[in-house]
PDB file of N, CA and C in Angstrom:
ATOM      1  N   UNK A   1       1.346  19.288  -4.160  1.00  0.00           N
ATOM      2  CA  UNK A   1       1.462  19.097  -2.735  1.00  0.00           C
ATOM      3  C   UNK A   1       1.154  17.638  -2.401  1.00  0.00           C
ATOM      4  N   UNK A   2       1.845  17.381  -1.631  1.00  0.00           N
ATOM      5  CA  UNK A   2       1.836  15.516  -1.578  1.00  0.00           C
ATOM      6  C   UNK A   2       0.036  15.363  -0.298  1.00  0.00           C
ATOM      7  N   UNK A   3       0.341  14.328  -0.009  1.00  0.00           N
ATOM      8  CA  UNK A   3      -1.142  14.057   0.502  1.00  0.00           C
ATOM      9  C   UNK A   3      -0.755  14.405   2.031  1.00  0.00           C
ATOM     10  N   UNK A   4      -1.888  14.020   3.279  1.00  0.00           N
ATOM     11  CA  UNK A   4      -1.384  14.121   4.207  1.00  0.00           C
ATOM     12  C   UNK A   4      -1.066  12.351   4.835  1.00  0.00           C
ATOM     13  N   UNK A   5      -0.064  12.276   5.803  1.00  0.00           N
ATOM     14  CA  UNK A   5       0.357  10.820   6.373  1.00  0.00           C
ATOM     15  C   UNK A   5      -0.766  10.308   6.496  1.00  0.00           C
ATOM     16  N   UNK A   6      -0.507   8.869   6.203  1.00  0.00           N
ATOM     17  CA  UNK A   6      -1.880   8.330   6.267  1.00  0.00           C
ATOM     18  C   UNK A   6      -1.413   7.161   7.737  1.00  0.00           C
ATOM     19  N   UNK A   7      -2.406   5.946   8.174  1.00  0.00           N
ATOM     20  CA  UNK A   7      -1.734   5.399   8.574  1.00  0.00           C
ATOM     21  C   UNK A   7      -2.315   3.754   8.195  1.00  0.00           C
ATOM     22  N   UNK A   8      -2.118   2.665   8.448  1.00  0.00           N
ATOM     23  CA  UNK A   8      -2.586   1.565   8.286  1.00  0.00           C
ATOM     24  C   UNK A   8      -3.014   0.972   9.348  1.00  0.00           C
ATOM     25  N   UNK A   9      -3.671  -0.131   9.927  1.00  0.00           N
ATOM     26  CA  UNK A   9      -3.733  -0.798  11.124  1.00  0.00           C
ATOM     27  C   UNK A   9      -3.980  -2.108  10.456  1.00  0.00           C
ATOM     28  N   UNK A  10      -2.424  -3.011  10.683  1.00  0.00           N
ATOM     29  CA  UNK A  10      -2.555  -4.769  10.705  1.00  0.00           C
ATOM     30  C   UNK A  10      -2.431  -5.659  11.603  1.00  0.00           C
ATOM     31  N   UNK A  11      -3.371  -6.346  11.717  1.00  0.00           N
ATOM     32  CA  UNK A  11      -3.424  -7.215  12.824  1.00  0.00           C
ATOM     33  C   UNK A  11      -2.503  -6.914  14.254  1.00  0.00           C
ATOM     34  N   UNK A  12      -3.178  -5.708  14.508  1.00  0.00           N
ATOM     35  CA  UNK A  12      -3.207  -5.392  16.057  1.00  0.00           C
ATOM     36  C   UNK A  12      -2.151  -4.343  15.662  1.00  0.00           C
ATOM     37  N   UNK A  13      -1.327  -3.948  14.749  1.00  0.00           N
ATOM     38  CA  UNK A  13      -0.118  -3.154  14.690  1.00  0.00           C
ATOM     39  C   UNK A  13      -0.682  -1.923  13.741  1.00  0.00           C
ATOM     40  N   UNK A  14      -0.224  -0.585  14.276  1.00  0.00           N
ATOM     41  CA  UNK A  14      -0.261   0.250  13.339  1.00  0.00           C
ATOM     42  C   UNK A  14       1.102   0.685  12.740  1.00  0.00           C
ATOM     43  N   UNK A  15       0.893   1.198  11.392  1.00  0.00           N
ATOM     44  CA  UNK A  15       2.208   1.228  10.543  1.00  0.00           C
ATOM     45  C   UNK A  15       1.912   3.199   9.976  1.00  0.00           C
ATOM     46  N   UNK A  16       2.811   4.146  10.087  1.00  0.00           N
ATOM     47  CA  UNK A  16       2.758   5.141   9.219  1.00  0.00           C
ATOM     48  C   UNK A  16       3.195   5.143   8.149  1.00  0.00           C
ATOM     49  N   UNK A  17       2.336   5.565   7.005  1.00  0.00           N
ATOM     50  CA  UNK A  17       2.783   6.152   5.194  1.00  0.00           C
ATOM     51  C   UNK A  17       3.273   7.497   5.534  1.00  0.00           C
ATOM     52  N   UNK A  18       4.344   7.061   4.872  1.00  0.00           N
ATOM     53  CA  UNK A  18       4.676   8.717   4.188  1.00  0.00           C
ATOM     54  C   UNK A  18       3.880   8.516   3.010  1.00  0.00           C
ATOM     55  N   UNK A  19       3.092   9.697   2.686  1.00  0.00           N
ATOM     56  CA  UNK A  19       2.661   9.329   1.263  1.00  0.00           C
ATOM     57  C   UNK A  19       3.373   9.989  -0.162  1.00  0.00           C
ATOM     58  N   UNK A  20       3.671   9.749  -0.944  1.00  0.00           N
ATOM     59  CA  UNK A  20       4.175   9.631  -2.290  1.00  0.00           C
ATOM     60  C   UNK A  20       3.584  11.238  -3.132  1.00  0.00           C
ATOM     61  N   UNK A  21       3.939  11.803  -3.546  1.00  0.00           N
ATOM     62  CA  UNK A  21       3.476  13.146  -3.880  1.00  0.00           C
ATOM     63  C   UNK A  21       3.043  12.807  -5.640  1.00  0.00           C
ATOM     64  N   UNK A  22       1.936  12.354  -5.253  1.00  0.00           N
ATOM     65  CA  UNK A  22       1.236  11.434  -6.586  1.00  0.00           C
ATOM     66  C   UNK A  22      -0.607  11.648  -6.192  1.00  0.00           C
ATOM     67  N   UNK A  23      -1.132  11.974  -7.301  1.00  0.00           N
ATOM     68  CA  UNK A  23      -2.751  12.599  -7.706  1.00  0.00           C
ATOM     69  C   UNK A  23      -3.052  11.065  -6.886  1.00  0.00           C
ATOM     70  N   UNK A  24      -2.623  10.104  -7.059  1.00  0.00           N
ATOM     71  CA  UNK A  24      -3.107   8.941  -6.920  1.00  0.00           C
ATOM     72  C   UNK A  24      -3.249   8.512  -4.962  1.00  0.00           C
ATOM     73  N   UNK A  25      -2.205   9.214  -4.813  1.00  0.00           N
ATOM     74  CA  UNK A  25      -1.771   9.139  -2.926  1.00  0.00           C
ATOM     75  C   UNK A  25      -2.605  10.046  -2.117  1.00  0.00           C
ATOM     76  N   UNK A  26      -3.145  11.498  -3.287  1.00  0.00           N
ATOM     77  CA  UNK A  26      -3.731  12.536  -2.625  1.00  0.00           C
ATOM     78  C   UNK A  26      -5.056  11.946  -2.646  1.00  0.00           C
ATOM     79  N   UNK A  27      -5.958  11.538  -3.767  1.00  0.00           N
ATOM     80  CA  UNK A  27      -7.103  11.007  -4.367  1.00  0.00           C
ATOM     81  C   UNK A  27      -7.262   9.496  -3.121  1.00  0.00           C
ATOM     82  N   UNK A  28      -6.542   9.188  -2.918  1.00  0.00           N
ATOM     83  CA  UNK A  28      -6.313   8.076  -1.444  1.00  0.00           C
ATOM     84  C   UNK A  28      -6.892   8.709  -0.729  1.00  0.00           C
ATOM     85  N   UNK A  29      -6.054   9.556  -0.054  1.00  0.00           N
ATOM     86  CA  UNK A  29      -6.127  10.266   0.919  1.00  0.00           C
ATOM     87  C   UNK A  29      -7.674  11.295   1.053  1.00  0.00           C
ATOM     88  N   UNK A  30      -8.261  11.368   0.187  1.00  0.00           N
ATOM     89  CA  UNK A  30      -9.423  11.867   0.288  1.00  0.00           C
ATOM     90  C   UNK A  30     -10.467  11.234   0.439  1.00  0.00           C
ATOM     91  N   UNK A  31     -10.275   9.692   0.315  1.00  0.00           N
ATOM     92  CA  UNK A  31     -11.619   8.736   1.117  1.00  0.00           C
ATOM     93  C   UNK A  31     -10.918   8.064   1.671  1.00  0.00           C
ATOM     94  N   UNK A  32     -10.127   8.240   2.357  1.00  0.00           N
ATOM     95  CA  UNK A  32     -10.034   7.704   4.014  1.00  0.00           C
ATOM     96  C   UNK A  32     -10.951   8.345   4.950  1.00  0.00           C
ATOM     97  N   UNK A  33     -11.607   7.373   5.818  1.00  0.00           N
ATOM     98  CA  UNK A  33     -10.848   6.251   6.232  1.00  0.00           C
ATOM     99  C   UNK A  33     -11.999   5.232   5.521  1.00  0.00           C
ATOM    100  N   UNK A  34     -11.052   4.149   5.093  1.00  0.00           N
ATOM    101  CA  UNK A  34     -11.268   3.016   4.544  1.00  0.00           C
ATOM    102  C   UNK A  34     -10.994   1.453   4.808  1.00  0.00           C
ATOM    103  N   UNK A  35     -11.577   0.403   5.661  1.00  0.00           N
ATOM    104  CA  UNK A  35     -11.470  -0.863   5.694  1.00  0.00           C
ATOM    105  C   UNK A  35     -11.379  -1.919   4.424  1.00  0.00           C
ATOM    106  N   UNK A  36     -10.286  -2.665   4.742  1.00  0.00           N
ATOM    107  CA  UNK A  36     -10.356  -3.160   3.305  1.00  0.00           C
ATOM    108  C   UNK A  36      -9.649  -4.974   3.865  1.00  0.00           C
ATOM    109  N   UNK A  37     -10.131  -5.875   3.053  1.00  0.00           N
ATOM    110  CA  UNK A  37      -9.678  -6.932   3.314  1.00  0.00           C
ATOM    111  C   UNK A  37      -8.401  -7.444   2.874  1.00  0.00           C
ATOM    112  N   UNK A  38      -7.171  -7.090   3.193  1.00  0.00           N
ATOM    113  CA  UNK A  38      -6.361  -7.683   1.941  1.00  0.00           C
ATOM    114  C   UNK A  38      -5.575  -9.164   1.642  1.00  0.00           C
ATOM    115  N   UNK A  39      -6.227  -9.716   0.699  1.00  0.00           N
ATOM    116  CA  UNK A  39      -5.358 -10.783  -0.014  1.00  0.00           C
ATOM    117  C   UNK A  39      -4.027 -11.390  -0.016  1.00  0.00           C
ATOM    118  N   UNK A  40      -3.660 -12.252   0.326  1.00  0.00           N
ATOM    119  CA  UNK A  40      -1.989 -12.594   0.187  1.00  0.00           C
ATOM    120  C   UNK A  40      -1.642 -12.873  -1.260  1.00  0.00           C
ATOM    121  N   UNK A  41      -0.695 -12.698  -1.664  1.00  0.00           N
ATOM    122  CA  UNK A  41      -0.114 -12.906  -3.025  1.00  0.00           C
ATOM    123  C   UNK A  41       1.681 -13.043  -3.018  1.00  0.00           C
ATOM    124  N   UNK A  42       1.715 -14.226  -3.535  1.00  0.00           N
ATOM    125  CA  UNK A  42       3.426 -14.277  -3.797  1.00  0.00           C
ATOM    126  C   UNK A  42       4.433 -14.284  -2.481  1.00  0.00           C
ATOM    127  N   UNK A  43       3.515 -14.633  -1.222  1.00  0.00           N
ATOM    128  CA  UNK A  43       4.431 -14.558  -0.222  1.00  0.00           C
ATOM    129  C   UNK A  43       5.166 -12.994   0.027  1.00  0.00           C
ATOM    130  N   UNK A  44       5.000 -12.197  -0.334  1.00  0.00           N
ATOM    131  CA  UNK A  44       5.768 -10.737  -0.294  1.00  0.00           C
ATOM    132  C   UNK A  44       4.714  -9.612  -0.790  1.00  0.00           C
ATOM    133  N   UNK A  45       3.028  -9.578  -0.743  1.00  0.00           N
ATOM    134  CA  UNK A  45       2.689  -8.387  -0.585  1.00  0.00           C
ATOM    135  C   UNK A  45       1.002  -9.317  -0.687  1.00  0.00           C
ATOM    136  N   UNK A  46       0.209  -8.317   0.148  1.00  0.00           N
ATOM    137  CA  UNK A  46      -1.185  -7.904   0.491  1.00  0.00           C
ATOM    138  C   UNK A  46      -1.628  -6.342  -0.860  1.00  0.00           C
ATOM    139  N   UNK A  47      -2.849  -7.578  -1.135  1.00  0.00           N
ATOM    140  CA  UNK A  47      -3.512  -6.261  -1.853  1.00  0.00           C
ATOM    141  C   UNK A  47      -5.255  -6.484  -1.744  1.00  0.00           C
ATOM    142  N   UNK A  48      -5.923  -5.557  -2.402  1.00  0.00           N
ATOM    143  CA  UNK A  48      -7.327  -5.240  -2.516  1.00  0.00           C
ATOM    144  C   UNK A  48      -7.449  -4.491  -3.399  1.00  0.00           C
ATOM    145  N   UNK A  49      -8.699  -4.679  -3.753  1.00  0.00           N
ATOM    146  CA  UNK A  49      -9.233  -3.542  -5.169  1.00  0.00           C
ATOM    147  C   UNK A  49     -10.244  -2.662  -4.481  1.00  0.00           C
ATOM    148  N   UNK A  50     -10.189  -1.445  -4.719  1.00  0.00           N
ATOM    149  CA  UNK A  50     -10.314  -0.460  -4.180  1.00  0.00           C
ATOM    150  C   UNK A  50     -11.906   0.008  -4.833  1.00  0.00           C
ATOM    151  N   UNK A  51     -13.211   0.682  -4.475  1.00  0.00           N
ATOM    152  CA  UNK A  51     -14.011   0.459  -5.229  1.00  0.00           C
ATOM    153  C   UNK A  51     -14.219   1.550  -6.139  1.00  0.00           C
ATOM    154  N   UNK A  52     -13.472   2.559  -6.358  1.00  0.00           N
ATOM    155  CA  UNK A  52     -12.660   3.306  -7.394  1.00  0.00           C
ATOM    156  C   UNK A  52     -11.892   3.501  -7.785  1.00  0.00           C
ATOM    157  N   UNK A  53     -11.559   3.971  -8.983  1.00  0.00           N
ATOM    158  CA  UNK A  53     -10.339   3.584  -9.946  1.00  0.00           C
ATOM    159  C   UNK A  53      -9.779   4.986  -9.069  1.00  0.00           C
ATOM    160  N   UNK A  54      -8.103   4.821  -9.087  1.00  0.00           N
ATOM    161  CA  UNK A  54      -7.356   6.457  -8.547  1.00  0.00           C
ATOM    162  C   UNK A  54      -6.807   6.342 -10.061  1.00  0.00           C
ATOM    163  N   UNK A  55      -6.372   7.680 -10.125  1.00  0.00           N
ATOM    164  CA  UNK A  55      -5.310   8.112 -11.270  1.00  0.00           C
ATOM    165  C   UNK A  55      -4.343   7.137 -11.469  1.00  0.00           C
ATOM    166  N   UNK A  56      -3.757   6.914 -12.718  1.00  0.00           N
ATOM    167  CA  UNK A  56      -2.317   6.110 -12.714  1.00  0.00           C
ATOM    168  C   UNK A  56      -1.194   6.875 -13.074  1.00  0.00           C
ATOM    169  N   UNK A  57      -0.015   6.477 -12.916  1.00  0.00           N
ATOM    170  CA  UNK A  57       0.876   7.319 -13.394  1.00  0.00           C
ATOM    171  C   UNK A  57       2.246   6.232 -13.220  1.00  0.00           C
ATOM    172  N   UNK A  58       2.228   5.214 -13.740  1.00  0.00           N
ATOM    173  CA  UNK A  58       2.855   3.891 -13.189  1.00  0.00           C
ATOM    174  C   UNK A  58       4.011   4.019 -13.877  1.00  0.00           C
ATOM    175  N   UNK A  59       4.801   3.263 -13.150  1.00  0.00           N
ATOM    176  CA  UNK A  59       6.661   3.124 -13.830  1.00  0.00           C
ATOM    177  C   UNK A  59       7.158   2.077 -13.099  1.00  0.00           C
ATOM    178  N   UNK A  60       7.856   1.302 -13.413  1.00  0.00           N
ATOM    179  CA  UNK A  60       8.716   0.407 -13.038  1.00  0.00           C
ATOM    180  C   UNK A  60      10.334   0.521 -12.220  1.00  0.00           C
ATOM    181  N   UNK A  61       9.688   0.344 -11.141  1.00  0.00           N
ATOM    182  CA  UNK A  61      10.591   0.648 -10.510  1.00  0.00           C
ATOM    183  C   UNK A  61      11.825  -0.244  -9.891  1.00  0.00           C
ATOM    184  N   UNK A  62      11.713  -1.696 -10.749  1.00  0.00           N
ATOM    185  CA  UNK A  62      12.818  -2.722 -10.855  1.00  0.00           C
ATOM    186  C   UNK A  62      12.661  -2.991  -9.675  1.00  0.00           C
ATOM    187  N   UNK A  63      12.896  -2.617  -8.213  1.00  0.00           N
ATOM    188  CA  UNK A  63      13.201  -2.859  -6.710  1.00  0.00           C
ATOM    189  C   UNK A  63      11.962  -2.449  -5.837  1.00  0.00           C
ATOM    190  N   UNK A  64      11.300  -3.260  -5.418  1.00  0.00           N
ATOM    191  CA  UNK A  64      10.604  -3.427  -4.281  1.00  0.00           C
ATOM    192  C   UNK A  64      10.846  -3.175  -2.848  1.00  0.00           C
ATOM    193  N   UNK A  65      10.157  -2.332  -2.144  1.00  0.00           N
ATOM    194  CA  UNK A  65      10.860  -2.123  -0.431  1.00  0.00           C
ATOM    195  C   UNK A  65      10.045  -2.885   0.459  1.00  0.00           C
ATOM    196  N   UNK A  66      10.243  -3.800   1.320  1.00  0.00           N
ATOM    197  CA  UNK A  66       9.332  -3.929   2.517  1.00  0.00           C
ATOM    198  C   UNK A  66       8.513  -2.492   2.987  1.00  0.00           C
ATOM    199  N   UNK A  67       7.338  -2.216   3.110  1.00  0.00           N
ATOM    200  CA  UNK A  67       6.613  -1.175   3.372  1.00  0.00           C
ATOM    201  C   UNK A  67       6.593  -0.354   2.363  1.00  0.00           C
ATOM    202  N   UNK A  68       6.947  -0.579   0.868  1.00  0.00           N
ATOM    203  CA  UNK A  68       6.445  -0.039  -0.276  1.00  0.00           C
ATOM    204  C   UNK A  68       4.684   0.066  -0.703  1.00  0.00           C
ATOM    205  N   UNK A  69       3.891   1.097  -0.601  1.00  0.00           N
ATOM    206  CA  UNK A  69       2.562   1.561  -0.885  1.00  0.00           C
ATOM    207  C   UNK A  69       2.392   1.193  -2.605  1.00  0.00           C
ATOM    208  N   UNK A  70       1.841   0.426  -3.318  1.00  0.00           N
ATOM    209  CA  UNK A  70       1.149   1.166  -4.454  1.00  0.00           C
ATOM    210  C   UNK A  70       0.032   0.529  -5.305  1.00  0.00           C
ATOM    211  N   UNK A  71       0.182   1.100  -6.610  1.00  0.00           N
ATOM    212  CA  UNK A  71      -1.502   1.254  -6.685  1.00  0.00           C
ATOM    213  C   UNK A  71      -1.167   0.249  -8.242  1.00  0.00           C
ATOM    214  N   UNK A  72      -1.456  -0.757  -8.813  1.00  0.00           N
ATOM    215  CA  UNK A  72      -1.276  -1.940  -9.618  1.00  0.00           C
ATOM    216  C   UNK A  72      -2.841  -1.283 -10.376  1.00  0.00           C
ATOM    217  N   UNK A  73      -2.553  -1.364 -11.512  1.00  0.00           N
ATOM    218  CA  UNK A  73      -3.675  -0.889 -12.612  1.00  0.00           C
ATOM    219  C   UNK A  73      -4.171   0.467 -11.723  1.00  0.00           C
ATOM    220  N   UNK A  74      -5.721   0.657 -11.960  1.00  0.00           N
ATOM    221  CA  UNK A  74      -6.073   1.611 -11.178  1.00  0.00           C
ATOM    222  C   UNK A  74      -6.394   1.449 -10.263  1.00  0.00           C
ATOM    223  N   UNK A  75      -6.936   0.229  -9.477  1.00  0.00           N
ATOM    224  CA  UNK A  75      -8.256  -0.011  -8.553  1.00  0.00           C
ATOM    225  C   UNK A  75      -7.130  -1.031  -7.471  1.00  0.00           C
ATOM    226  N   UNK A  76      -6.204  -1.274  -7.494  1.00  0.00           N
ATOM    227  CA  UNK A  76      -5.496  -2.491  -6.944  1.00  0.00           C
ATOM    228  C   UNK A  76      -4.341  -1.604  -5.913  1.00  0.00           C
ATOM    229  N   UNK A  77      -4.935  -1.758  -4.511  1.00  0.00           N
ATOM    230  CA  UNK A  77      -3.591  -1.094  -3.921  1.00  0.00           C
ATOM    231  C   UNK A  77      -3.362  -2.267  -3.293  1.00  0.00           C
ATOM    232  N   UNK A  78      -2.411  -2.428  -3.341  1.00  0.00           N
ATOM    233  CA  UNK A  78      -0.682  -3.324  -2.658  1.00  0.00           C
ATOM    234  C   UNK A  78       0.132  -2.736  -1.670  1.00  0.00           C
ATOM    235  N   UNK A  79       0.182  -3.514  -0.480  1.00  0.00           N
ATOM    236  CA  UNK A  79       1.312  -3.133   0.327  1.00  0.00           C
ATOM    237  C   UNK A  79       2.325  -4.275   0.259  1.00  0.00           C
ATOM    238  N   UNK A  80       3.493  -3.873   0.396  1.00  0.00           N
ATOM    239  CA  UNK A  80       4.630  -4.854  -0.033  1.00  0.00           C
ATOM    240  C   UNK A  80       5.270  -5.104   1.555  1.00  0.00           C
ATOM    241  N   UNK A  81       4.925  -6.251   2.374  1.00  0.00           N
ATOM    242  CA  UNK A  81       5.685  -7.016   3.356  1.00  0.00           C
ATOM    243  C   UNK A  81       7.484  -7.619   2.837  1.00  0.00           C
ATOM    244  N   UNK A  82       7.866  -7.603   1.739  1.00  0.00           N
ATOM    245  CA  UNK A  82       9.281  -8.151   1.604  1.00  0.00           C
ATOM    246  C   UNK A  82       9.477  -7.507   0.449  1.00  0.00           C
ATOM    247  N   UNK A  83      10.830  -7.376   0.018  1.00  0.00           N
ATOM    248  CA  UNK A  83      11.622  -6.584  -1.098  1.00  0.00           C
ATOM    249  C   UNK A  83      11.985  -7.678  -2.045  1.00  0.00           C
ATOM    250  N   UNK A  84      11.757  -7.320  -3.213  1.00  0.00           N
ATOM    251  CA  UNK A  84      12.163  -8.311  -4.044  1.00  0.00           C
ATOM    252  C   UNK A  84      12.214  -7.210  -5.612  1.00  0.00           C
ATOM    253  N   UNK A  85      12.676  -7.553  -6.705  1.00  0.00           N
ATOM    254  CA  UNK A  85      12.830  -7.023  -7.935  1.00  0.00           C
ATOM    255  C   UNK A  85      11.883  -7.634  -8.296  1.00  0.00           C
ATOM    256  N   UNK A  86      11.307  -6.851  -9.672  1.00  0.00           N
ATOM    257  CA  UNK A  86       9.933  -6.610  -9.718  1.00  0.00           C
ATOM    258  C   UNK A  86      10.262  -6.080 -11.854  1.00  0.00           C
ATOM    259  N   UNK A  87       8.887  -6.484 -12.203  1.00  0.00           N
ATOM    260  CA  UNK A  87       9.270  -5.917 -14.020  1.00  0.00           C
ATOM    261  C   UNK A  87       7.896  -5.595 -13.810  1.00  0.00           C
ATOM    262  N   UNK A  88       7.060  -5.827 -12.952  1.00  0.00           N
ATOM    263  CA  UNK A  88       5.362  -5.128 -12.982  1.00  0.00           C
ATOM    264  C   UNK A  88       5.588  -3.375 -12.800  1.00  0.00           C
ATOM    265  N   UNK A  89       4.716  -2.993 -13.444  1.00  0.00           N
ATOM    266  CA  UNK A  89       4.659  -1.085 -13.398  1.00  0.00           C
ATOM    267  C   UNK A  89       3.442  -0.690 -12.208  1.00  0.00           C
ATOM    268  N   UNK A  90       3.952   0.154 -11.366  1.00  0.00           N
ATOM    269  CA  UNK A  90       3.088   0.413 -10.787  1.00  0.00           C
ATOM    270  C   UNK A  90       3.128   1.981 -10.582  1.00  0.00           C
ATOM    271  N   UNK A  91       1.897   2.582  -9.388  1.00  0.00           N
ATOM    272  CA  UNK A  91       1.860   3.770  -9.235  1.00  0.00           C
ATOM    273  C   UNK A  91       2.217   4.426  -7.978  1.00  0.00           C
ATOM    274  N   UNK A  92       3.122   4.775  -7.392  1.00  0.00           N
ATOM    275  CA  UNK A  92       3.373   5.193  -6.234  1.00  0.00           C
ATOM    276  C   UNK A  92       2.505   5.513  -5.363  1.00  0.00           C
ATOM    277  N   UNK A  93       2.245   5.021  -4.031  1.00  0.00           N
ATOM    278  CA  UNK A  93       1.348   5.538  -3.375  1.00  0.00           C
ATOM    279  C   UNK A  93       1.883   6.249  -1.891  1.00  0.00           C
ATOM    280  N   UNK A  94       2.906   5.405  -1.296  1.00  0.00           N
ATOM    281  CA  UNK A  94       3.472   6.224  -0.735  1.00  0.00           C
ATOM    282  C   UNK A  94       4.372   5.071   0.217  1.00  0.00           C
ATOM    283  N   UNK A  95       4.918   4.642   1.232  1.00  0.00           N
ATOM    284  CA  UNK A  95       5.821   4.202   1.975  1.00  0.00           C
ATOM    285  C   UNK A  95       5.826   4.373   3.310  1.00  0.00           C
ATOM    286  N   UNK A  96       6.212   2.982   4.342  1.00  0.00           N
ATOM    287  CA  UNK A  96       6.032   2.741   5.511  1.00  0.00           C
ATOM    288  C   UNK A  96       7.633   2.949   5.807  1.00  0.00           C
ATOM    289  N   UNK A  97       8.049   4.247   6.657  1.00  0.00           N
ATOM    290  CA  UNK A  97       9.057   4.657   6.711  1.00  0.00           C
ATOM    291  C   UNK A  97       9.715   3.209   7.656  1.00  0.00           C
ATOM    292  N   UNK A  98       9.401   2.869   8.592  1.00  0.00           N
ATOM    293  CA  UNK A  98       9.464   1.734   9.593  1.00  0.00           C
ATOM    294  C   UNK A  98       8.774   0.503   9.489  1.00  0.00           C
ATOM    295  N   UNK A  99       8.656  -0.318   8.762  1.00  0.00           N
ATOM    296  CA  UNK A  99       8.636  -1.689   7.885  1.00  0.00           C
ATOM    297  C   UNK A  99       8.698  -2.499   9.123  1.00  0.00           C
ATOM    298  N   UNK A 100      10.136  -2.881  10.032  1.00  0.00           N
ATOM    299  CA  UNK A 100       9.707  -3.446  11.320  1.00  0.00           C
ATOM    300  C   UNK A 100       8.808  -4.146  12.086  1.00  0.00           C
ATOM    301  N   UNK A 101       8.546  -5.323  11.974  1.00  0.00           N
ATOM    302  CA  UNK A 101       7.342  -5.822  12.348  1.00  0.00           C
ATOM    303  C   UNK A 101       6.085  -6.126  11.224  1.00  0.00           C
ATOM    304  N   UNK A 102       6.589  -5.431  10.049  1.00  0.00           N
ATOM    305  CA  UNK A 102       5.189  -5.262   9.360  1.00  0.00           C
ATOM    306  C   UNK A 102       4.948  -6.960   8.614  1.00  0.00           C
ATOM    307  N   UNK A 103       5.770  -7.696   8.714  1.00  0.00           N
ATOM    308  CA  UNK A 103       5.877  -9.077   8.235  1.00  0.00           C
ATOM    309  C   UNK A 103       5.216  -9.858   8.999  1.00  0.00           C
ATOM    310  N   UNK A 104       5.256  -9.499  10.285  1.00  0.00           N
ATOM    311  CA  UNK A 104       4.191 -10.751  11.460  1.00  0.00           C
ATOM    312  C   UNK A 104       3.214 -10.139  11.421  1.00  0.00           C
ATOM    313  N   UNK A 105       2.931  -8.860  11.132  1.00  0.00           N
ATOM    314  CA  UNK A 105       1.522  -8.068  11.596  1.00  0.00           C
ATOM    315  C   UNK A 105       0.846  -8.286  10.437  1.00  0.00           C
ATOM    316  N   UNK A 106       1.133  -8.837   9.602  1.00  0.00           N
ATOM    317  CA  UNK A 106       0.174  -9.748   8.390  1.00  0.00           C
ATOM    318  C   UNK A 106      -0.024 -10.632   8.089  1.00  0.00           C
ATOM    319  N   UNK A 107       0.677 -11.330   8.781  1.00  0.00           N
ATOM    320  CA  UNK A 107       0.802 -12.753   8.736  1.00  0.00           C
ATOM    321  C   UNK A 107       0.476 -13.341   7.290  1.00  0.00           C
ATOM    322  N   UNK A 108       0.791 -14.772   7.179  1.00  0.00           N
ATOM    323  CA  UNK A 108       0.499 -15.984   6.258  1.00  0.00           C
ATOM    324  C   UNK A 108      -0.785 -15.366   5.044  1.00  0.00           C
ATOM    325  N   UNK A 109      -1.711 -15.404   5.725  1.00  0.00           N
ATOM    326  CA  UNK A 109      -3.342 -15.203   4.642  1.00  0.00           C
ATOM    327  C   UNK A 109      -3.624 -13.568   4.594  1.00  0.00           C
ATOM    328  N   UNK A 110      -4.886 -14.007   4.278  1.00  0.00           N
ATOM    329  CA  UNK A 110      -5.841 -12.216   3.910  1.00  0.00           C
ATOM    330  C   UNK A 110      -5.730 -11.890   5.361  1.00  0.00           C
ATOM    331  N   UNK A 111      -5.355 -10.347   5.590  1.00  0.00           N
ATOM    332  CA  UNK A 111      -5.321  -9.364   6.698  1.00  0.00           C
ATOM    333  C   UNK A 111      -6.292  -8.484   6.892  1.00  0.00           C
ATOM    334  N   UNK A 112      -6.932  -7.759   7.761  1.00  0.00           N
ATOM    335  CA  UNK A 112      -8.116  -6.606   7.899  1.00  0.00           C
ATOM    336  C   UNK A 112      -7.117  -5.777   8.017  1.00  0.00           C
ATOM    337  N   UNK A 113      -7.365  -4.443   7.018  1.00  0.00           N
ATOM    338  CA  UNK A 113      -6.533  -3.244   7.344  1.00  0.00           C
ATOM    339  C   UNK A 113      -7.935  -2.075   6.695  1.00  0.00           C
ATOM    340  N   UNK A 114      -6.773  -1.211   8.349  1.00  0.00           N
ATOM    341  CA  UNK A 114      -8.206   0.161   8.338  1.00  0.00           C
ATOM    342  C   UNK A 114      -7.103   1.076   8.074  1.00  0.00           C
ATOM    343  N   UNK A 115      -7.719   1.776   6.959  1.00  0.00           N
ATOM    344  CA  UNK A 115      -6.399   3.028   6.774  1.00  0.00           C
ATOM    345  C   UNK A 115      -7.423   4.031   6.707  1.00  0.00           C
ATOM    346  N   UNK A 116      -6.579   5.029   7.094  1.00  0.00           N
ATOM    347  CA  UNK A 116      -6.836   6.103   7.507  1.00  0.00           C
ATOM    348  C   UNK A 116      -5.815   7.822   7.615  1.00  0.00           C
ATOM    349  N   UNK A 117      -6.642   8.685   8.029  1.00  0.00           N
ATOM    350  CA  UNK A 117      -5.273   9.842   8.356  1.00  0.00           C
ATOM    351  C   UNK A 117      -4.971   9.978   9.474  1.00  0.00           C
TER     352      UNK A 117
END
């Protein structure tokens, strides 16, 4: 059974997950709600290390989505602001059906995001 919707809040914008029907999305979803600082990296995604490891179950999924969720080793969740191809393996966490906006609402540097259900 997949997890329940989670949601994010970036800089003033909230975004909904569908979440990903992955031990790793449900195991999320069970310590929310969670504040987390996230990092800029590569111009195209925000991440943080999480202060427990979730399950992995990683694959390469060649293509990146704007509002792609996931989880990089165990402890590293990533949200992806731009689409790009990709040879890193990761773990599904779940997806921002409506991406829209989610590029200014993170702007340039590290973002405060409160996720939650």
């Amino acid at each position: 059974m997949a997890a329940r919707e989670m949601t994010v809040e970036l800089g003033g914008a909230r975004f909904i997950v569908t979440p990903a029907d992955t031990d790793a999305a449900r195991e999320l979803a069970a310590c929310l709600p969670v504040e987390l600082d996230m990092a800029e990296l590569n111009g195209n995604e925000k991440y943080a290390y999480l202060d427990d490891p979730l399950p992995v179950a990683a694959e390469s999924p060649e293509r990146i989505e704007a509002g792609d969720v996931m989880l990089f080793g165990d402890d590293c969740l990533v949200l992806f602001y731009e689409g790009h191809r990709t040879s890193y393996r990761y773990t599904r966490i779940g997806r921002i059906e409506d991406a829209s906006g989610l590029s200014a609402s993170v702007g340039g540097g590290s973002v405060h995001a409160t996720w939650s259900l």
